[in-house]
N, C-alpha and C. Protein backbone atom coordinates (compact mmCIF):
# COMPACT_ATOMS: atom_id res chain seq x y z
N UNK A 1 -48.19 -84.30 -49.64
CA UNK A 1 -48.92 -84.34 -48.39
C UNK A 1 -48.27 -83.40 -47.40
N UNK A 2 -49.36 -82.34 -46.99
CA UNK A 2 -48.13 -81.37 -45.82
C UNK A 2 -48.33 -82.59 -44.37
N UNK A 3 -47.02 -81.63 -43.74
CA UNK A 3 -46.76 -82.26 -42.49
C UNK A 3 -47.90 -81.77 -41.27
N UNK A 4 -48.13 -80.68 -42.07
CA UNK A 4 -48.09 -79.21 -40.91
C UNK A 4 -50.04 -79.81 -40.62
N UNK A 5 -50.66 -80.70 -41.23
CA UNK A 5 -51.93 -80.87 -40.52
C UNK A 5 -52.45 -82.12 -39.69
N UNK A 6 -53.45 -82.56 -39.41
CA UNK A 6 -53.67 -84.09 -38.59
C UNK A 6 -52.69 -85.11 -38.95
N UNK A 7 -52.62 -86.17 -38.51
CA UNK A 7 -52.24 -87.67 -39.31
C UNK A 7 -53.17 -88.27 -37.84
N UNK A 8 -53.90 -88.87 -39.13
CA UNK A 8 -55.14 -90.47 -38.79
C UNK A 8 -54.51 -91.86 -38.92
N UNK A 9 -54.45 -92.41 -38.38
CA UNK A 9 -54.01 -93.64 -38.55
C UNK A 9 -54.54 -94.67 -38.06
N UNK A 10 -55.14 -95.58 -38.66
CA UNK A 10 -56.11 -96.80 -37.83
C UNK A 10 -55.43 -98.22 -38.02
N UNK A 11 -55.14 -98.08 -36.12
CA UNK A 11 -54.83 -99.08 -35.67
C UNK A 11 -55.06 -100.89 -36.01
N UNK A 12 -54.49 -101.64 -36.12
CA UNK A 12 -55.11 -102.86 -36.69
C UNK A 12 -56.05 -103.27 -35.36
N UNK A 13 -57.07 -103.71 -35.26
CA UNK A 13 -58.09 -104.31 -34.16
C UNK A 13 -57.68 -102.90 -33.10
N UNK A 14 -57.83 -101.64 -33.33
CA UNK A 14 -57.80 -101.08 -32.37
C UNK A 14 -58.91 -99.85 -32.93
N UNK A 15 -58.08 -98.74 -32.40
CA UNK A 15 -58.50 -97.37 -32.50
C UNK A 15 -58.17 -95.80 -33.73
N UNK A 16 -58.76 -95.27 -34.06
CA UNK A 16 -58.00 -94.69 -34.88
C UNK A 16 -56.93 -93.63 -34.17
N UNK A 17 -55.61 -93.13 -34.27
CA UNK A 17 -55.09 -92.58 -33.67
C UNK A 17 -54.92 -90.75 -34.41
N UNK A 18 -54.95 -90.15 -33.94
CA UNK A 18 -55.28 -89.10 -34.73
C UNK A 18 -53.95 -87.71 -33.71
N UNK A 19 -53.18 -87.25 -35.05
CA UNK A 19 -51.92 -87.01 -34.03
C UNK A 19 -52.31 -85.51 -34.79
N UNK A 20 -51.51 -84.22 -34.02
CA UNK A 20 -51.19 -83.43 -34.60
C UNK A 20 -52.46 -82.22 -34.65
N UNK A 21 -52.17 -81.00 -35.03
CA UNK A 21 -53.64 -79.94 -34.89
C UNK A 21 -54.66 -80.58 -35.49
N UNK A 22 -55.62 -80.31 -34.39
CA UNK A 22 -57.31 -80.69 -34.99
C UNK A 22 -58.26 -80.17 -34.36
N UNK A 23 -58.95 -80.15 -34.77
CA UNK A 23 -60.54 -79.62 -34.02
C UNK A 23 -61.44 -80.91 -34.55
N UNK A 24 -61.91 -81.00 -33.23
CA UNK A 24 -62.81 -82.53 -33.30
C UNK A 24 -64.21 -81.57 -33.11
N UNK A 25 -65.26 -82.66 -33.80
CA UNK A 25 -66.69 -81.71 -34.05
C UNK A 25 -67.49 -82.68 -33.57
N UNK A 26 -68.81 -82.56 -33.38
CA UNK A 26 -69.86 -83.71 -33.23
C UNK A 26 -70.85 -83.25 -34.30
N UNK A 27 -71.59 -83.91 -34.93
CA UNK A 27 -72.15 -84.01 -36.27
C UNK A 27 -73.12 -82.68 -36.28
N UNK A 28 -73.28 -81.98 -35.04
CA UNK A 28 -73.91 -80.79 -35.14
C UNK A 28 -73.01 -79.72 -35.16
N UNK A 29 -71.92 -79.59 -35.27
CA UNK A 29 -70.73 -79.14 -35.64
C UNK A 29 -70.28 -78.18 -34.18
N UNK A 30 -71.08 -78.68 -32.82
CA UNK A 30 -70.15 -77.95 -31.81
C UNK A 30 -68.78 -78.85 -31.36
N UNK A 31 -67.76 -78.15 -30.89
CA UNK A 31 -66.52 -78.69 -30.39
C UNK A 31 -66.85 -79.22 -29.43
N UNK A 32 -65.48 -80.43 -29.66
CA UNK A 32 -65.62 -81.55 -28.55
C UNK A 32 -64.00 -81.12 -28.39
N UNK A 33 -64.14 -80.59 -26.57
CA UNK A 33 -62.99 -80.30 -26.35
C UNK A 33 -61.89 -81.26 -25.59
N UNK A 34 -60.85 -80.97 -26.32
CA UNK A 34 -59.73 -82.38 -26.22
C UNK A 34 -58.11 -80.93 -26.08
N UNK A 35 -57.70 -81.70 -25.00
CA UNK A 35 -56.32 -81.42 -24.21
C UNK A 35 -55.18 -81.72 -24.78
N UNK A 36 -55.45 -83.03 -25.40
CA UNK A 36 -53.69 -83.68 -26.30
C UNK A 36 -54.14 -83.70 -27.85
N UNK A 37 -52.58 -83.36 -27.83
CA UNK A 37 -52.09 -82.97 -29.57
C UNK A 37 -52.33 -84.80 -30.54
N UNK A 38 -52.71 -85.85 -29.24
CA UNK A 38 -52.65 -87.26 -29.70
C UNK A 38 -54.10 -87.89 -29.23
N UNK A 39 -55.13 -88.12 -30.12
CA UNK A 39 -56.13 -88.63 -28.88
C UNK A 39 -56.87 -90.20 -29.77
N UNK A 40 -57.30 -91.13 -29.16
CA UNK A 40 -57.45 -92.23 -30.12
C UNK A 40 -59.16 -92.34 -30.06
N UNK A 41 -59.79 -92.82 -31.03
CA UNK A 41 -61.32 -93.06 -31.42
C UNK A 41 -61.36 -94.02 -31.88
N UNK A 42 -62.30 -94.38 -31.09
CA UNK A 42 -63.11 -95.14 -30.88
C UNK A 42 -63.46 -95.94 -32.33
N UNK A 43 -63.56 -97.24 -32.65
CA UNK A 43 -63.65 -97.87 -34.19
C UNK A 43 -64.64 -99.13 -33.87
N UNK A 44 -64.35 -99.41 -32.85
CA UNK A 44 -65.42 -100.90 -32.43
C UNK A 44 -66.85 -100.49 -32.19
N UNK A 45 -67.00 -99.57 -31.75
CA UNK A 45 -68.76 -98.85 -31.24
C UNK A 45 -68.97 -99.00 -29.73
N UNK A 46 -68.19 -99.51 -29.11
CA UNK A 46 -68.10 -100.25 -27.58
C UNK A 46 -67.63 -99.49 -26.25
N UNK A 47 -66.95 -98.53 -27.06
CA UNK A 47 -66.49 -97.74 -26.39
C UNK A 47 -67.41 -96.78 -25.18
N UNK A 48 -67.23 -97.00 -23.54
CA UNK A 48 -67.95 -95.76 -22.44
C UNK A 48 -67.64 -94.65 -22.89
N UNK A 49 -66.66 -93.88 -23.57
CA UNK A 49 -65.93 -92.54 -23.52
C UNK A 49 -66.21 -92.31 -24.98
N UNK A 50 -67.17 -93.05 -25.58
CA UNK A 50 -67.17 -92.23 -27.26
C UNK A 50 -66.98 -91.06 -27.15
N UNK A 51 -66.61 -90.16 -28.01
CA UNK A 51 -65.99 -90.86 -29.41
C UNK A 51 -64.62 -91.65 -29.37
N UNK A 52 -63.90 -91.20 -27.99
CA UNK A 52 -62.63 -91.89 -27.54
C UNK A 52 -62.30 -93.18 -26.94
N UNK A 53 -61.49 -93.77 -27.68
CA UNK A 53 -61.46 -94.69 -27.30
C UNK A 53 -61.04 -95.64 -25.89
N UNK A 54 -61.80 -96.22 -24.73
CA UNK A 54 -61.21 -96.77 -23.80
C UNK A 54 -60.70 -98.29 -23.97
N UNK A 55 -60.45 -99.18 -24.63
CA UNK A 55 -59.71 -100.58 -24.80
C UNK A 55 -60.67 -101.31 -24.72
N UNK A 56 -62.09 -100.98 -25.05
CA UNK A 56 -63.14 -101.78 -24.86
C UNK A 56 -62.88 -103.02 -25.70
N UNK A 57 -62.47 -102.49 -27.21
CA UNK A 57 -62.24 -103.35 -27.80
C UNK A 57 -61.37 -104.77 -28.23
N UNK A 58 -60.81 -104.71 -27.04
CA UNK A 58 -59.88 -106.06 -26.52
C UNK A 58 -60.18 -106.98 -26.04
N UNK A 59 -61.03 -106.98 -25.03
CA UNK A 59 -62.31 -107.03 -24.51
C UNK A 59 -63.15 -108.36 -24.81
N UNK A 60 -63.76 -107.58 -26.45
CA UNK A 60 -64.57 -107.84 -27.10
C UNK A 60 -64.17 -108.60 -28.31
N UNK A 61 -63.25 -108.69 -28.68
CA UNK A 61 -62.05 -109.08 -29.51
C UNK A 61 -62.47 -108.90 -30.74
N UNK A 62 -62.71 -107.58 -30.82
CA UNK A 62 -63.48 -106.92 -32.32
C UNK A 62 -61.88 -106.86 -33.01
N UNK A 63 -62.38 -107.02 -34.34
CA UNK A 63 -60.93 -107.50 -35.26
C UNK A 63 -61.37 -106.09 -36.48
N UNK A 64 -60.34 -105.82 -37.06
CA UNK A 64 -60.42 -105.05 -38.29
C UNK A 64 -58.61 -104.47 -38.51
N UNK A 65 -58.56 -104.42 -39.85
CA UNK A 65 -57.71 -103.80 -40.40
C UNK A 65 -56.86 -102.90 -40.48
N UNK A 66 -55.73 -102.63 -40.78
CA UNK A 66 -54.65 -101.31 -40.62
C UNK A 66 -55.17 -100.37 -41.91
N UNK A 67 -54.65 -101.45 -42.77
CA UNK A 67 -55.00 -101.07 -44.12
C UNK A 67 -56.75 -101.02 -44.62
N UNK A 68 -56.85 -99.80 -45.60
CA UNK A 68 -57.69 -99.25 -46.17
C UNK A 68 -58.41 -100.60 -46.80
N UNK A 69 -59.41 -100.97 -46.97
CA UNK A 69 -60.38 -101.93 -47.37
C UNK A 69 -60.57 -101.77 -49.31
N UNK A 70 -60.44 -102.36 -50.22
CA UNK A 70 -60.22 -102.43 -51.86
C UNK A 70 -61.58 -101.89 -52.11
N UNK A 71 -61.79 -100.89 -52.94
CA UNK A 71 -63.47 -100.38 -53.50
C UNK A 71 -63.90 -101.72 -54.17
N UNK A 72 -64.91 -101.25 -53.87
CA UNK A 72 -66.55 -102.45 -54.59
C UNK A 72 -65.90 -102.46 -56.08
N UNK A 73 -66.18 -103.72 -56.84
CA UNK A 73 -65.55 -103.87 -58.27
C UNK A 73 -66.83 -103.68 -58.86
């Protein structure tokens, strides 16, 4: 795994945190321009500032996982 690109990391009941060079897109592929090398998204849907996350989800006491979810058997 290089060092040298993003790291994603999703928060338990939070946000995903996304550290390090990136270019963030919106599904029509223009840039969504962002200032810090650290910015967190949005995972609950609740969020005023989509795609970023504001703490809506505390809130709301939307729950979910750190860890990756087991594939369909």
């Amino acid at each position: 795994m290089s060092s040298e690109g993003a790291r994603i990391t999703p928060y338990r009941d939070g946000p995903l945190l996304v550290r390090g060079p990136f270019t963030l897109v919106d599904q029509d592929g223009a840039e969504i321009e962002v200032q810090q090398r650290t910015i967190a998204l949005c995972r609950c849907g609740r969020s005023r500032r989509k795609p970023f996350c504001d703490g809506t989800h505390k809130v709301a006491g939307w729950k979910a996982d750190s860890a990756a979810a087991p594939p369909p058997a």
